[in-house]
PDB file of N, CA and C in Angstrom:
ATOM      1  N   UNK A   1      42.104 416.270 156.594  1.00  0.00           N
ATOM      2  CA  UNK A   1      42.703 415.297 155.691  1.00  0.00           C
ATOM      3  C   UNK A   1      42.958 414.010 156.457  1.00  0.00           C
ATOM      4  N   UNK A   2      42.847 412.721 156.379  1.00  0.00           N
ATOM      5  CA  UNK A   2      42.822 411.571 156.582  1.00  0.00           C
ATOM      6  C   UNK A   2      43.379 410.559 155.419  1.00  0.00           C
ATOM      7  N   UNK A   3      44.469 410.089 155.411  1.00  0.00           N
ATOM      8  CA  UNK A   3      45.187 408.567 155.110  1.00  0.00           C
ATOM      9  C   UNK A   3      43.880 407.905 154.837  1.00  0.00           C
ATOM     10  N   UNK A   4      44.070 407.304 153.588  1.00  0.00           N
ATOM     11  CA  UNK A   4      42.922 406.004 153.169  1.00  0.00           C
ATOM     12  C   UNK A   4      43.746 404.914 153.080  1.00  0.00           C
ATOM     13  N   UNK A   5      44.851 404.793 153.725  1.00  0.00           N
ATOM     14  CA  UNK A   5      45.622 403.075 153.745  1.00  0.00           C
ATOM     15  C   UNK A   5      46.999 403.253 151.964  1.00  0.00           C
ATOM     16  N   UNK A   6      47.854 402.450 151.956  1.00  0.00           N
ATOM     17  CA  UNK A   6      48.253 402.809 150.723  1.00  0.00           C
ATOM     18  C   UNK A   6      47.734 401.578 149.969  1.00  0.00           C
ATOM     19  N   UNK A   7      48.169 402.594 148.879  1.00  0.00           N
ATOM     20  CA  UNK A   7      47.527 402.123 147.549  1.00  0.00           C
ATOM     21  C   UNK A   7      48.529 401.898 146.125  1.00  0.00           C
ATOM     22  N   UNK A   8      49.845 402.166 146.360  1.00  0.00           N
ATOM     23  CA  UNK A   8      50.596 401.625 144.848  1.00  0.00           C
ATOM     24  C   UNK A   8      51.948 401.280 145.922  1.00  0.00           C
ATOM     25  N   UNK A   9      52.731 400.555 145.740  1.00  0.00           N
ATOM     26  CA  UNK A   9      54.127 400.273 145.378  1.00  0.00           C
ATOM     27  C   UNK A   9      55.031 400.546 144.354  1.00  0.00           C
ATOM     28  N   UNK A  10      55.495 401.549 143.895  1.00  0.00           N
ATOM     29  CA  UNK A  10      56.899 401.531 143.072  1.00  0.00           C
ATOM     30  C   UNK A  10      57.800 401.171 143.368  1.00  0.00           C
ATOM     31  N   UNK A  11      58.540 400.591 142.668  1.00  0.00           N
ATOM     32  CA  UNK A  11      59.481 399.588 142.425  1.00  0.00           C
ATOM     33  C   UNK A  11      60.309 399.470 141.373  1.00  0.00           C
ATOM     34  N   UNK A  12      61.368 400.016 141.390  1.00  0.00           N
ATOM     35  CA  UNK A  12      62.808 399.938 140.315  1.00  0.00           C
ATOM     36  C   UNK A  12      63.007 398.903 140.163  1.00  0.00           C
ATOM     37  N   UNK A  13      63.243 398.049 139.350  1.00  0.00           N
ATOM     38  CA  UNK A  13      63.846 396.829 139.458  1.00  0.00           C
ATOM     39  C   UNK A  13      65.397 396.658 138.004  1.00  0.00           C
ATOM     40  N   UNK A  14      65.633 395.728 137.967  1.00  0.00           N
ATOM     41  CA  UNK A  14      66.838 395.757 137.106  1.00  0.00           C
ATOM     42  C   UNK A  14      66.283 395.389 135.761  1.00  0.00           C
ATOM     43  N   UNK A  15      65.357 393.789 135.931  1.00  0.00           N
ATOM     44  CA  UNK A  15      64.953 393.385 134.493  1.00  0.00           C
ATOM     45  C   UNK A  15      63.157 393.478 134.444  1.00  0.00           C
ATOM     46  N   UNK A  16      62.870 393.988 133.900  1.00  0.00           N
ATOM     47  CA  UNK A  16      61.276 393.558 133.971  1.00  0.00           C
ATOM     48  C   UNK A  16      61.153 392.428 134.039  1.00  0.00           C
ATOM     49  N   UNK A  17      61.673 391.865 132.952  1.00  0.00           N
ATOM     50  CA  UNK A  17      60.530 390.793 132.669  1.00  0.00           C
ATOM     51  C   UNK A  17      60.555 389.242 133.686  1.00  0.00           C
ATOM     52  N   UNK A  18      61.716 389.374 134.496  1.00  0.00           N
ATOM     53  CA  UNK A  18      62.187 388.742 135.490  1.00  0.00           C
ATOM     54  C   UNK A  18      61.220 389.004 136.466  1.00  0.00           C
ATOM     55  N   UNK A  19      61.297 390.005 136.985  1.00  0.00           N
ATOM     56  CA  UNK A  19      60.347 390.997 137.936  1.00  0.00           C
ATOM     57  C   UNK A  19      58.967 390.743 137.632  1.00  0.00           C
ATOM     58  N   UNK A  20      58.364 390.322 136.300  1.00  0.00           N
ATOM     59  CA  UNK A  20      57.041 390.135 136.014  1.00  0.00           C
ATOM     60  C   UNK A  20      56.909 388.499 136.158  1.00  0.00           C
ATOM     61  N   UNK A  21      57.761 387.757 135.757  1.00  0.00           N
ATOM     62  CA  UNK A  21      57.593 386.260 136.079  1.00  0.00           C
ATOM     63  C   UNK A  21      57.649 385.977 137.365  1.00  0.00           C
ATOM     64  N   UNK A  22      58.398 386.591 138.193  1.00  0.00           N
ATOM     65  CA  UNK A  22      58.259 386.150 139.476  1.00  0.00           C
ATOM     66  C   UNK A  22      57.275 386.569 140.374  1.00  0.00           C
ATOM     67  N   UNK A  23      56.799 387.937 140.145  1.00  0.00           N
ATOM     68  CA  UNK A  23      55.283 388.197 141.080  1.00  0.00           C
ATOM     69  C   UNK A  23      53.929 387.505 140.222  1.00  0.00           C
ATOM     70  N   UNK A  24      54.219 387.593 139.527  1.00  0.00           N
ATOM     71  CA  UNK A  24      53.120 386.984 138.670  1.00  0.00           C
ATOM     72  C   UNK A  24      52.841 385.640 138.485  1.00  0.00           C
ATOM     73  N   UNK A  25      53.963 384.630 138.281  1.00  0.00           N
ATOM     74  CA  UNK A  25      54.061 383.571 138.016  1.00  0.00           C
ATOM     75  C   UNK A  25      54.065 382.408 139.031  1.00  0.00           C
ATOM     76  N   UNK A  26      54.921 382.808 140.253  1.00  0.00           N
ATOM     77  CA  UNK A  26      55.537 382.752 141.452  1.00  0.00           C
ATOM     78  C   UNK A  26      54.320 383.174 142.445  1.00  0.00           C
ATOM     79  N   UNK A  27      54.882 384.339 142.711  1.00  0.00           N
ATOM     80  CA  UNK A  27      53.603 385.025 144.032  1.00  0.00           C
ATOM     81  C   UNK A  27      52.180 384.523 143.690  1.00  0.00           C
ATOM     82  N   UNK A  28      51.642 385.205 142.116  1.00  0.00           N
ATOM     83  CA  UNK A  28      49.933 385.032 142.238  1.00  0.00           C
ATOM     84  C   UNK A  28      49.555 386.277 141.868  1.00  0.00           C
ATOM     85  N   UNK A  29      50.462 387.214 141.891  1.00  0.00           N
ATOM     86  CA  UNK A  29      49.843 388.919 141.693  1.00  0.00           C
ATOM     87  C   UNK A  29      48.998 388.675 140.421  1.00  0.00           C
ATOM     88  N   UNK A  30      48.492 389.637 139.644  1.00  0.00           N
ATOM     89  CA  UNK A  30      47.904 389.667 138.626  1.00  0.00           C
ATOM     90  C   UNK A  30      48.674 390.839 137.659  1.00  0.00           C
ATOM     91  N   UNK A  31      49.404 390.379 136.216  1.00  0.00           N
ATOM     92  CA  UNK A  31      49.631 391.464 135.338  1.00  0.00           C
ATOM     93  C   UNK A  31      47.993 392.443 135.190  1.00  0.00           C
ATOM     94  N   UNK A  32      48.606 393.738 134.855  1.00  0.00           N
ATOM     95  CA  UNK A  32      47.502 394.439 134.794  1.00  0.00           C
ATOM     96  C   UNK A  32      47.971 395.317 133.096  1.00  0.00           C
ATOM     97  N   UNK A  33      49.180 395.531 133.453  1.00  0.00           N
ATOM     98  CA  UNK A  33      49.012 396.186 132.164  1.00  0.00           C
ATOM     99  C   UNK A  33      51.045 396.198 131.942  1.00  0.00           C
ATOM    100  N   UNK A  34      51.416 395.995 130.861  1.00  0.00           N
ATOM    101  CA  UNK A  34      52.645 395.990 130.823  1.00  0.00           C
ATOM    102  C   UNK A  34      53.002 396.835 129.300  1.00  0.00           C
ATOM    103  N   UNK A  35      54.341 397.223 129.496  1.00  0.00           N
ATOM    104  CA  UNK A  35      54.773 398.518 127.872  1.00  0.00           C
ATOM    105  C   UNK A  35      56.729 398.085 128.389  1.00  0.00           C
ATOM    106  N   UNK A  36      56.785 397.038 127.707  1.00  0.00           N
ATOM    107  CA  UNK A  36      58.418 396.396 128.193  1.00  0.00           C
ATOM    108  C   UNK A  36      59.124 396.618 127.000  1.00  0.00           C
ATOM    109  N   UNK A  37      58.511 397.927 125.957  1.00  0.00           N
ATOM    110  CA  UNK A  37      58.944 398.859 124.645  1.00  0.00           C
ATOM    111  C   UNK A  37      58.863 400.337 125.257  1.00  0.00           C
ATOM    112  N   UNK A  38      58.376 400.480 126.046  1.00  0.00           N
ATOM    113  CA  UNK A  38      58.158 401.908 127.070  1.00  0.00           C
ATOM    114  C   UNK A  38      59.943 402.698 127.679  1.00  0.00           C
ATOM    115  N   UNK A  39      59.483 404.104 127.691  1.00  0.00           N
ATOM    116  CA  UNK A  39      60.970 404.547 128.317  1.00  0.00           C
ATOM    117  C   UNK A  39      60.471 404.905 129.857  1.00  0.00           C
ATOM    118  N   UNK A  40      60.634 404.255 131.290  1.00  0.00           N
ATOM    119  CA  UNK A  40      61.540 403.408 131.090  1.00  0.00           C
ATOM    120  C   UNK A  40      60.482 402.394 130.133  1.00  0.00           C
ATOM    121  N   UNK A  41      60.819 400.959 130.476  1.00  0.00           N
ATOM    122  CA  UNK A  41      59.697 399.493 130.361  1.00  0.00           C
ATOM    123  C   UNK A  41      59.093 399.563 131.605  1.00  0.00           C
ATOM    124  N   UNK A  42      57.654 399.423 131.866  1.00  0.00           N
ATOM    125  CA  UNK A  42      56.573 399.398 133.181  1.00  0.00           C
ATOM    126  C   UNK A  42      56.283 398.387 132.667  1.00  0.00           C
ATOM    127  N   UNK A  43      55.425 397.969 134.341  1.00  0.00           N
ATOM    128  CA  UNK A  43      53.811 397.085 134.065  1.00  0.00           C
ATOM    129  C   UNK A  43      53.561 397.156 135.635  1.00  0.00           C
ATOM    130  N   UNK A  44      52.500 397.127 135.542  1.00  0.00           N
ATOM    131  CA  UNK A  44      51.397 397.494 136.605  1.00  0.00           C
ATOM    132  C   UNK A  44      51.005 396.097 137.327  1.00  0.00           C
ATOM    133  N   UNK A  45      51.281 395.470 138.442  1.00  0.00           N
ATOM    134  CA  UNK A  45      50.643 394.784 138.834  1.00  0.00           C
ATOM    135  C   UNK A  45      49.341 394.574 139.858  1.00  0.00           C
ATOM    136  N   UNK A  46      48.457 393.558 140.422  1.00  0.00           N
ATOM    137  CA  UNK A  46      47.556 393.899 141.443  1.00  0.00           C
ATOM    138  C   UNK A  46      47.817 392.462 142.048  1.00  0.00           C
ATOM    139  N   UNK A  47      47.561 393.098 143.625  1.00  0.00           N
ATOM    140  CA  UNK A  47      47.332 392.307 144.741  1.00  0.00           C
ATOM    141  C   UNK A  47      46.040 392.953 145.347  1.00  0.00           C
ATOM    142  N   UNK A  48      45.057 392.189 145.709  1.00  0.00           N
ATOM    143  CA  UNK A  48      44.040 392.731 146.251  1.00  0.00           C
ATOM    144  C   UNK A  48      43.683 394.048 145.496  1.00  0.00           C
ATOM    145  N   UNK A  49      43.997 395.156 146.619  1.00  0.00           N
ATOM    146  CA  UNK A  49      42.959 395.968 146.087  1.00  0.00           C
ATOM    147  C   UNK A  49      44.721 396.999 146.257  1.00  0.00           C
ATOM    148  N   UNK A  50      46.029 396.711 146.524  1.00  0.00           N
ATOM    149  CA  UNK A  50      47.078 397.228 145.758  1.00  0.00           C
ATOM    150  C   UNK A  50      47.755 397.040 145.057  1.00  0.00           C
ATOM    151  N   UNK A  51      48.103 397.784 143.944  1.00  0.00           N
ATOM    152  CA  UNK A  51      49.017 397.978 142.825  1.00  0.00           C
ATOM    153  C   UNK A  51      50.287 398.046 143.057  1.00  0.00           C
ATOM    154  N   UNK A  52      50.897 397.241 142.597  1.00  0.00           N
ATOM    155  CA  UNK A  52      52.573 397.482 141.848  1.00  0.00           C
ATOM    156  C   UNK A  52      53.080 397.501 141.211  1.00  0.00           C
ATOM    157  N   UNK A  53      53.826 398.875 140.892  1.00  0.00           N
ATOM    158  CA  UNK A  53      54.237 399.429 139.274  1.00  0.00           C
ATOM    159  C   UNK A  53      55.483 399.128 139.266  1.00  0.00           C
ATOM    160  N   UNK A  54      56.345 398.546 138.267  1.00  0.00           N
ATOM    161  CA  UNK A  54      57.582 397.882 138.300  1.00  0.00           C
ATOM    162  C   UNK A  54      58.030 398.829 137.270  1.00  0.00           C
ATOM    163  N   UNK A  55      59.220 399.120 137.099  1.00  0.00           N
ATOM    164  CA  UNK A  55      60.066 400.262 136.096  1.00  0.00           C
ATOM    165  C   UNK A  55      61.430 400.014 136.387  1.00  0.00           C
ATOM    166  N   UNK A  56      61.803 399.516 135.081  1.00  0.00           N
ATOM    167  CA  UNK A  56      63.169 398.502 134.943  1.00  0.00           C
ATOM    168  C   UNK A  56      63.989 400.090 134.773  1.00  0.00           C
ATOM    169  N   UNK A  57      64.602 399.878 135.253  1.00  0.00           N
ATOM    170  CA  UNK A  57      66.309 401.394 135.859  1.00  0.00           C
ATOM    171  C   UNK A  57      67.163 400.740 135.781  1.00  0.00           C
ATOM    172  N   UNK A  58      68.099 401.328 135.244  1.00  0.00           N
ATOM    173  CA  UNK A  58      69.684 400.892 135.295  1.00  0.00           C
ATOM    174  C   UNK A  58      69.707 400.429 137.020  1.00  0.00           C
ATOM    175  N   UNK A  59      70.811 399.376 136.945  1.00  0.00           N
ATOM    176  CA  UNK A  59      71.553 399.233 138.262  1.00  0.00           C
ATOM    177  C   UNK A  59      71.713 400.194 138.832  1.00  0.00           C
ATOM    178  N   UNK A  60      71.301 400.507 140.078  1.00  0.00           N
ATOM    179  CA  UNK A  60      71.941 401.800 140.492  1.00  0.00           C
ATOM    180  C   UNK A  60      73.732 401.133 141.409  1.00  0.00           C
ATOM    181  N   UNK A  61      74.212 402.524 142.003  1.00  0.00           N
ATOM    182  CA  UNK A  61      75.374 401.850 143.158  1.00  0.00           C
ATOM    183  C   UNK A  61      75.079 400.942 144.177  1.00  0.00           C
ATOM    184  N   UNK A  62      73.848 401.122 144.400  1.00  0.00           N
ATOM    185  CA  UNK A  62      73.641 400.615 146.063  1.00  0.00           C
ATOM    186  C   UNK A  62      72.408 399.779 145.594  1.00  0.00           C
ATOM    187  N   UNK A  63      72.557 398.786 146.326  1.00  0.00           N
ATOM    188  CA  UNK A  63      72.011 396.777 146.423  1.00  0.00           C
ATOM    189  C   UNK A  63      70.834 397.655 146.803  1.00  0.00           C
ATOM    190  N   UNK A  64      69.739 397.331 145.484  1.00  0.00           N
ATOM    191  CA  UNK A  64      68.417 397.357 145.544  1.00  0.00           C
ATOM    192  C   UNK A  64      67.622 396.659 146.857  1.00  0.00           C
ATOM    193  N   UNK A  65      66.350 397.334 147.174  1.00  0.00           N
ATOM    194  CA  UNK A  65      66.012 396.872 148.320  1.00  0.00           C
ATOM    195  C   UNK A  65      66.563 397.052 149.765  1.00  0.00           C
ATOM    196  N   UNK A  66      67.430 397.506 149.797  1.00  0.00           N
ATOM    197  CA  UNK A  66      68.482 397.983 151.262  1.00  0.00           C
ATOM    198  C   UNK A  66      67.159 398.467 152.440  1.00  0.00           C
ATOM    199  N   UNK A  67      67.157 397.813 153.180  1.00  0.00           N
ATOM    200  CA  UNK A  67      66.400 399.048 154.524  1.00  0.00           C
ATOM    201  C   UNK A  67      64.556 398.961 154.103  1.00  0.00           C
ATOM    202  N   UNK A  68      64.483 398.147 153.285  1.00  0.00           N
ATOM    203  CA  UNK A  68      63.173 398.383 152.458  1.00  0.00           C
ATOM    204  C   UNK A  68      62.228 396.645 152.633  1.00  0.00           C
ATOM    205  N   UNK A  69      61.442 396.682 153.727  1.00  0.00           N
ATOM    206  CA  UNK A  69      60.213 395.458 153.889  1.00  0.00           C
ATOM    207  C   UNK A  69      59.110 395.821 153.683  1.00  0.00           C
ATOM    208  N   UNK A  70      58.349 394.792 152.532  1.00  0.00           N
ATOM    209  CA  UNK A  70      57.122 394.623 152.474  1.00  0.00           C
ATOM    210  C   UNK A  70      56.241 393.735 152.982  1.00  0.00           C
ATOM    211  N   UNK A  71      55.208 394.159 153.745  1.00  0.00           N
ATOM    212  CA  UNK A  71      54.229 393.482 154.306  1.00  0.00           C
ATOM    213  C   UNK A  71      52.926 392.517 153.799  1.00  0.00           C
ATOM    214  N   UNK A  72      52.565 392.197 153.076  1.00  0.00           N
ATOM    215  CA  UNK A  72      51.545 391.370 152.568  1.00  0.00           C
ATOM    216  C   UNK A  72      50.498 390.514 153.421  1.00  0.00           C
ATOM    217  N   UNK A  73      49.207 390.973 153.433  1.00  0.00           N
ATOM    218  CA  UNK A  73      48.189 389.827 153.994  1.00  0.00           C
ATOM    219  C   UNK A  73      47.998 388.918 152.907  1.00  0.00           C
ATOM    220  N   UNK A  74      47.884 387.555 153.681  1.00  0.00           N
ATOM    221  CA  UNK A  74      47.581 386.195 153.142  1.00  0.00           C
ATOM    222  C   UNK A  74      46.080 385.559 154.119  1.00  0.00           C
ATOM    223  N   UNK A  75      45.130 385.177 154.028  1.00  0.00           N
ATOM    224  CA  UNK A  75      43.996 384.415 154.370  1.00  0.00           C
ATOM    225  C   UNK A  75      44.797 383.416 155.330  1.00  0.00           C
ATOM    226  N   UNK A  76      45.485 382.602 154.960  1.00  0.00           N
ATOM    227  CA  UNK A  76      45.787 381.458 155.450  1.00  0.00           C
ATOM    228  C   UNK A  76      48.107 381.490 155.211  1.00  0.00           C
ATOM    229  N   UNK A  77      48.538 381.606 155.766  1.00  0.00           N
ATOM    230  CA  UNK A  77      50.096 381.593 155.634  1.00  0.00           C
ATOM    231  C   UNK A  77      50.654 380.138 155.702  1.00  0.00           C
ATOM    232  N   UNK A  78      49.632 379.534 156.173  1.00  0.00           N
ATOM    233  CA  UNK A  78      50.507 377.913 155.755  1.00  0.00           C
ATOM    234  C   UNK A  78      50.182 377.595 154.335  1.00  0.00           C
ATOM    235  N   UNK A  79      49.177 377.728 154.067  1.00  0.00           N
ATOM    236  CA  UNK A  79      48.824 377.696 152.742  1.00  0.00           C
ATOM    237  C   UNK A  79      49.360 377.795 151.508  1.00  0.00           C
ATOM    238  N   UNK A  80      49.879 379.458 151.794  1.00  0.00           N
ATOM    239  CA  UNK A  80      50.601 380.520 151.088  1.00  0.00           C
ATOM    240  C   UNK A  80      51.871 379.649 150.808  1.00  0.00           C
ATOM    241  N   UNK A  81      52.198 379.293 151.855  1.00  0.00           N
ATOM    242  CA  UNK A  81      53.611 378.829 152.032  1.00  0.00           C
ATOM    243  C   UNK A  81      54.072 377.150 151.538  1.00  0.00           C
ATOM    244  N   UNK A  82      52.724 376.715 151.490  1.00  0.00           N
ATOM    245  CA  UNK A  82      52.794 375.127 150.040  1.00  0.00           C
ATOM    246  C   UNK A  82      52.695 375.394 148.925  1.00  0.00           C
ATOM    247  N   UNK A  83      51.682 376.763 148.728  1.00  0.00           N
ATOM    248  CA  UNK A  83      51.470 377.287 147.203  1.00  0.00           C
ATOM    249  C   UNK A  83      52.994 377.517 146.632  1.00  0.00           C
ATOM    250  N   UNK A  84      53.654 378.378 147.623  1.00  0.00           N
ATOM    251  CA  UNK A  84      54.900 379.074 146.826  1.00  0.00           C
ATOM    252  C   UNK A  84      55.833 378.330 146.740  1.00  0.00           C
ATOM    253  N   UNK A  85      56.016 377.203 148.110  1.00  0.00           N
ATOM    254  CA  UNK A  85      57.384 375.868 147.665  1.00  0.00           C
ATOM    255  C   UNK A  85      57.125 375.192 146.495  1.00  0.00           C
ATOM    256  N   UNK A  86      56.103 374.924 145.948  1.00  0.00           N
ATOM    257  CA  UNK A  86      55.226 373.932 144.981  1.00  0.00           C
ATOM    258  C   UNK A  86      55.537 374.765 143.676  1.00  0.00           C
ATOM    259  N   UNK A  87      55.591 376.173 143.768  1.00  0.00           N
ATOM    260  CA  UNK A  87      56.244 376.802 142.881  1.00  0.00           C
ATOM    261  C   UNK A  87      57.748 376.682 142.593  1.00  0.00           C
ATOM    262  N   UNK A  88      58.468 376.560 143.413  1.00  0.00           N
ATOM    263  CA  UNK A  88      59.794 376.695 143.665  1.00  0.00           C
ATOM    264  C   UNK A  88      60.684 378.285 143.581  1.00  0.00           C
ATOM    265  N   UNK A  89      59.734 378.981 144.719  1.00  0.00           N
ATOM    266  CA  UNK A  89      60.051 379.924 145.463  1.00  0.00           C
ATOM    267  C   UNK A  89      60.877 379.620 146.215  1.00  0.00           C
ATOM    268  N   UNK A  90      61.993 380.264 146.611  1.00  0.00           N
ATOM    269  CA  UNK A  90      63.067 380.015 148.014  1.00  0.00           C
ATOM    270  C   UNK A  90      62.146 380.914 149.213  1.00  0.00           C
ATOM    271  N   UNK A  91      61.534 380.016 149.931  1.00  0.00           N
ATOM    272  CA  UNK A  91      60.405 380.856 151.234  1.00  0.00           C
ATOM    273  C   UNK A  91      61.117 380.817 152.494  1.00  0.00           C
ATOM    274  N   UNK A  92      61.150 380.969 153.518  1.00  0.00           N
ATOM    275  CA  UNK A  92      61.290 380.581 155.003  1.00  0.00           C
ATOM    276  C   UNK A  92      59.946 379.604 155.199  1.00  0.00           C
ATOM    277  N   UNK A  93      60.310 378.947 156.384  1.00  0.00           N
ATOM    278  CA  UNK A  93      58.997 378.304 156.841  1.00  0.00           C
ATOM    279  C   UNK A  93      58.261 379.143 157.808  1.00  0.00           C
ATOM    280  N   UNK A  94      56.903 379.120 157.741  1.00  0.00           N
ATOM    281  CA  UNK A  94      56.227 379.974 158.453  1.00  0.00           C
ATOM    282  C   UNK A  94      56.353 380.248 159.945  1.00  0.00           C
ATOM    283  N   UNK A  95      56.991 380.906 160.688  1.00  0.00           N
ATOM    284  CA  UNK A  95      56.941 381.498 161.864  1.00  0.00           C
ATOM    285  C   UNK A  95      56.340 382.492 162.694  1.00  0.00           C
ATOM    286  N   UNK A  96      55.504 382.390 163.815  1.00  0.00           N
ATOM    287  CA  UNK A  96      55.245 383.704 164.402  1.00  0.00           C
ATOM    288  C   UNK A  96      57.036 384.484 164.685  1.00  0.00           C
ATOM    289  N   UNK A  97      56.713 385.772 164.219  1.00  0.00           N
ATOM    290  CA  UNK A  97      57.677 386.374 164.709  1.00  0.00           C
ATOM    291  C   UNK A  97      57.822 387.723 165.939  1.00  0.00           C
ATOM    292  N   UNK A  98      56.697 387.588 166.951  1.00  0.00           N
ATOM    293  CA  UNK A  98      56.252 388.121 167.913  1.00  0.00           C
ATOM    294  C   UNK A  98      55.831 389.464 167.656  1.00  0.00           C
ATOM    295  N   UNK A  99      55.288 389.959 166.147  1.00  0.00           N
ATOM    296  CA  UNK A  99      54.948 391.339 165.670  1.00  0.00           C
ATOM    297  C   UNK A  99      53.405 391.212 165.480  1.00  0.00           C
ATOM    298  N   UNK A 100      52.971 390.210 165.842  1.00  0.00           N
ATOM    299  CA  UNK A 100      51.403 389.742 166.107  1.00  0.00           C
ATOM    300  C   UNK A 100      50.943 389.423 164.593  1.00  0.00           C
ATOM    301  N   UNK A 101      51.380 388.204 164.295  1.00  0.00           N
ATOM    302  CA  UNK A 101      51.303 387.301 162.886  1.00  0.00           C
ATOM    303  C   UNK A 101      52.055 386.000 162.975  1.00  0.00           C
ATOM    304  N   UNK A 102      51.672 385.587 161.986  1.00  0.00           N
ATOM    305  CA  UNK A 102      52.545 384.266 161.109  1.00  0.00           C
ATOM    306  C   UNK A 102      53.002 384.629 159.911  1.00  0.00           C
ATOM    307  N   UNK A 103      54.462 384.149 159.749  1.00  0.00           N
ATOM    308  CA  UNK A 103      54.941 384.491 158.491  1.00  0.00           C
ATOM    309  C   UNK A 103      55.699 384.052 157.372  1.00  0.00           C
ATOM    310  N   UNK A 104      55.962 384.365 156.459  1.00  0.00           N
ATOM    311  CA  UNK A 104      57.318 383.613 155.500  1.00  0.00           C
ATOM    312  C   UNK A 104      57.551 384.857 155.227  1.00  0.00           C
ATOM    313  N   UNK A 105      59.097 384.972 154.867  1.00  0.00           N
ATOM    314  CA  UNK A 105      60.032 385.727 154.127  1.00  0.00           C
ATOM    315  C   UNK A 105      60.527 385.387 152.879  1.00  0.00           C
ATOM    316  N   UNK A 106      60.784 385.625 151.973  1.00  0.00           N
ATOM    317  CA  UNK A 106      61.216 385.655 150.762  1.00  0.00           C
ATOM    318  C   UNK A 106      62.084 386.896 150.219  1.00  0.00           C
ATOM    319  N   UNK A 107      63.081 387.000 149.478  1.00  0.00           N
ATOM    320  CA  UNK A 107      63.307 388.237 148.389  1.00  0.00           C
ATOM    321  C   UNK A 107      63.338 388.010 146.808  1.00  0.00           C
ATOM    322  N   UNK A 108      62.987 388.914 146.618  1.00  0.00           N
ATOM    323  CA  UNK A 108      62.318 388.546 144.704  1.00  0.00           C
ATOM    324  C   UNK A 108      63.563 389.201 144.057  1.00  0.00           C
ATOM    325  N   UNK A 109      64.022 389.005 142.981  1.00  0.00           N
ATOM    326  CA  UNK A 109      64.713 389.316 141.929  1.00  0.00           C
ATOM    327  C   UNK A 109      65.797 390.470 142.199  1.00  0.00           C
ATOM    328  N   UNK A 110      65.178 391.171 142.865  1.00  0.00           N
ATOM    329  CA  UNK A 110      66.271 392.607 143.320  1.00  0.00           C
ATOM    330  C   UNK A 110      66.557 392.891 144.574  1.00  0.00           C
ATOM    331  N   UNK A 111      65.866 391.653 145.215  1.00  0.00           N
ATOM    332  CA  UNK A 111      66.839 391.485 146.550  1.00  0.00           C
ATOM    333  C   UNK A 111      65.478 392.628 147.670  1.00  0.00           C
ATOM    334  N   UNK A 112      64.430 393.273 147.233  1.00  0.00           N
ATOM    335  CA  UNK A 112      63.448 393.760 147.943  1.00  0.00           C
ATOM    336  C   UNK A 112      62.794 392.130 148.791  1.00  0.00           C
ATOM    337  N   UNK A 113      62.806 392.873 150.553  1.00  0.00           N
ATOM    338  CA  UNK A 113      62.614 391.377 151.141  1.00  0.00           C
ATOM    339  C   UNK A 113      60.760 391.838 151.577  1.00  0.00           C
ATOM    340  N   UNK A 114      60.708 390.496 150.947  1.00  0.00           N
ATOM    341  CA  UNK A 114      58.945 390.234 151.104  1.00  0.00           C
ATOM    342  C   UNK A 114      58.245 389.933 152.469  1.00  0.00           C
ATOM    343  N   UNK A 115      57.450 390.246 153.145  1.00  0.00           N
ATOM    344  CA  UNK A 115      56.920 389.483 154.115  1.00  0.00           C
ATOM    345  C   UNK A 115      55.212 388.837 153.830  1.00  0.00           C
ATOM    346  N   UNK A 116      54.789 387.569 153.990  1.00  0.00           N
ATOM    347  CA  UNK A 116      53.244 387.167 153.544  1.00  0.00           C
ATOM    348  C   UNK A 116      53.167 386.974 155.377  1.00  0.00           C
ATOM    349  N   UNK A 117      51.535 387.715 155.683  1.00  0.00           N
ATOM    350  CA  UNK A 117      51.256 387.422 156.935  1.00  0.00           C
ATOM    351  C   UNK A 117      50.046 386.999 157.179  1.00  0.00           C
ATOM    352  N   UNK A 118      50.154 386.357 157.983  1.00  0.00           N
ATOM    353  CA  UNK A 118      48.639 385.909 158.862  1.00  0.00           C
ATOM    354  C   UNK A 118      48.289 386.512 160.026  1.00  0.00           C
ATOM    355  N   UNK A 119      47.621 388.060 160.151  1.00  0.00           N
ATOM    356  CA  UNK A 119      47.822 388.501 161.658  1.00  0.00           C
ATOM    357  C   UNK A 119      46.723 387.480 162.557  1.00  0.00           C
ATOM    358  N   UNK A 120      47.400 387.525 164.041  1.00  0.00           N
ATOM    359  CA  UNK A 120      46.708 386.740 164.725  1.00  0.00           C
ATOM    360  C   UNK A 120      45.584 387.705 165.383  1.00  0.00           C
ATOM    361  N   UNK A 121      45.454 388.636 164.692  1.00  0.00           N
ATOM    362  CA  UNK A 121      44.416 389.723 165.784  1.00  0.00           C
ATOM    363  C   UNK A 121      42.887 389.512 164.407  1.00  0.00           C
ATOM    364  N   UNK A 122      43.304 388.874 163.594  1.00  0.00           N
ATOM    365  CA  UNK A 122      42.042 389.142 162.597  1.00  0.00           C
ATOM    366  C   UNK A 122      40.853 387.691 162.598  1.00  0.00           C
TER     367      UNK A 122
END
């Protein structure tokens, strides 16, 4: 048995449709399929060649996102990082952060903290 890389993100979030304007609208992801009449409400998004399934949950006790970074490749991270101010994303400015990349940070709607990278090994 052999790992083929991952392939979905789940993701609780509080409001969908918040959660869908901001990866979608904001980031660049692509809606793929959404049911925001569904028990819970989903929608499926794509980045490249991974998926993220969003499923609006009650608040839970504990601050969504806790202990929890996502990694993202970007082509170009300066780029990334005019696209998303121009949006009016709250980004960091791009930094190497000595993990062998360039980067911005962001957190989206439920406080899950984003990372977009440029590795320097590619």
């Amino acid at each position: 048995m052999s790992l083929t890389g991952l392939d979905l993100l789940f993701l609780e979030v509080n409001k969908l449709e918040d959660s869908i304007e901001f990866y979608c609208d904001r980031l660049g992801f692509e809606l793929v399929s959404a049911t925001p009449g569904g028990e819970p409400p989903m929608a499926t998004l794509r980045a490249g060649r991974l998926k993220v399934m969003l499923a609006e949950q009650l608040l839970t006790m504990a601050r969504r996102g806790r202990g929890v970074h996502f990694f993202f490749g970007v082509e170009n991270v300066e780029d990334y990082y005019r696209d998303l101010s121009a949006r009016g994303v709250d980004v960091t400015m791009p930094d190497d952060e000595g993990w062998g990349g360039r980067f911005v940070t962001l957190e989206d709607p439920d406080h899950y903290r984003l990372f977009f990278v440029t590795w320097h090994d590619k």
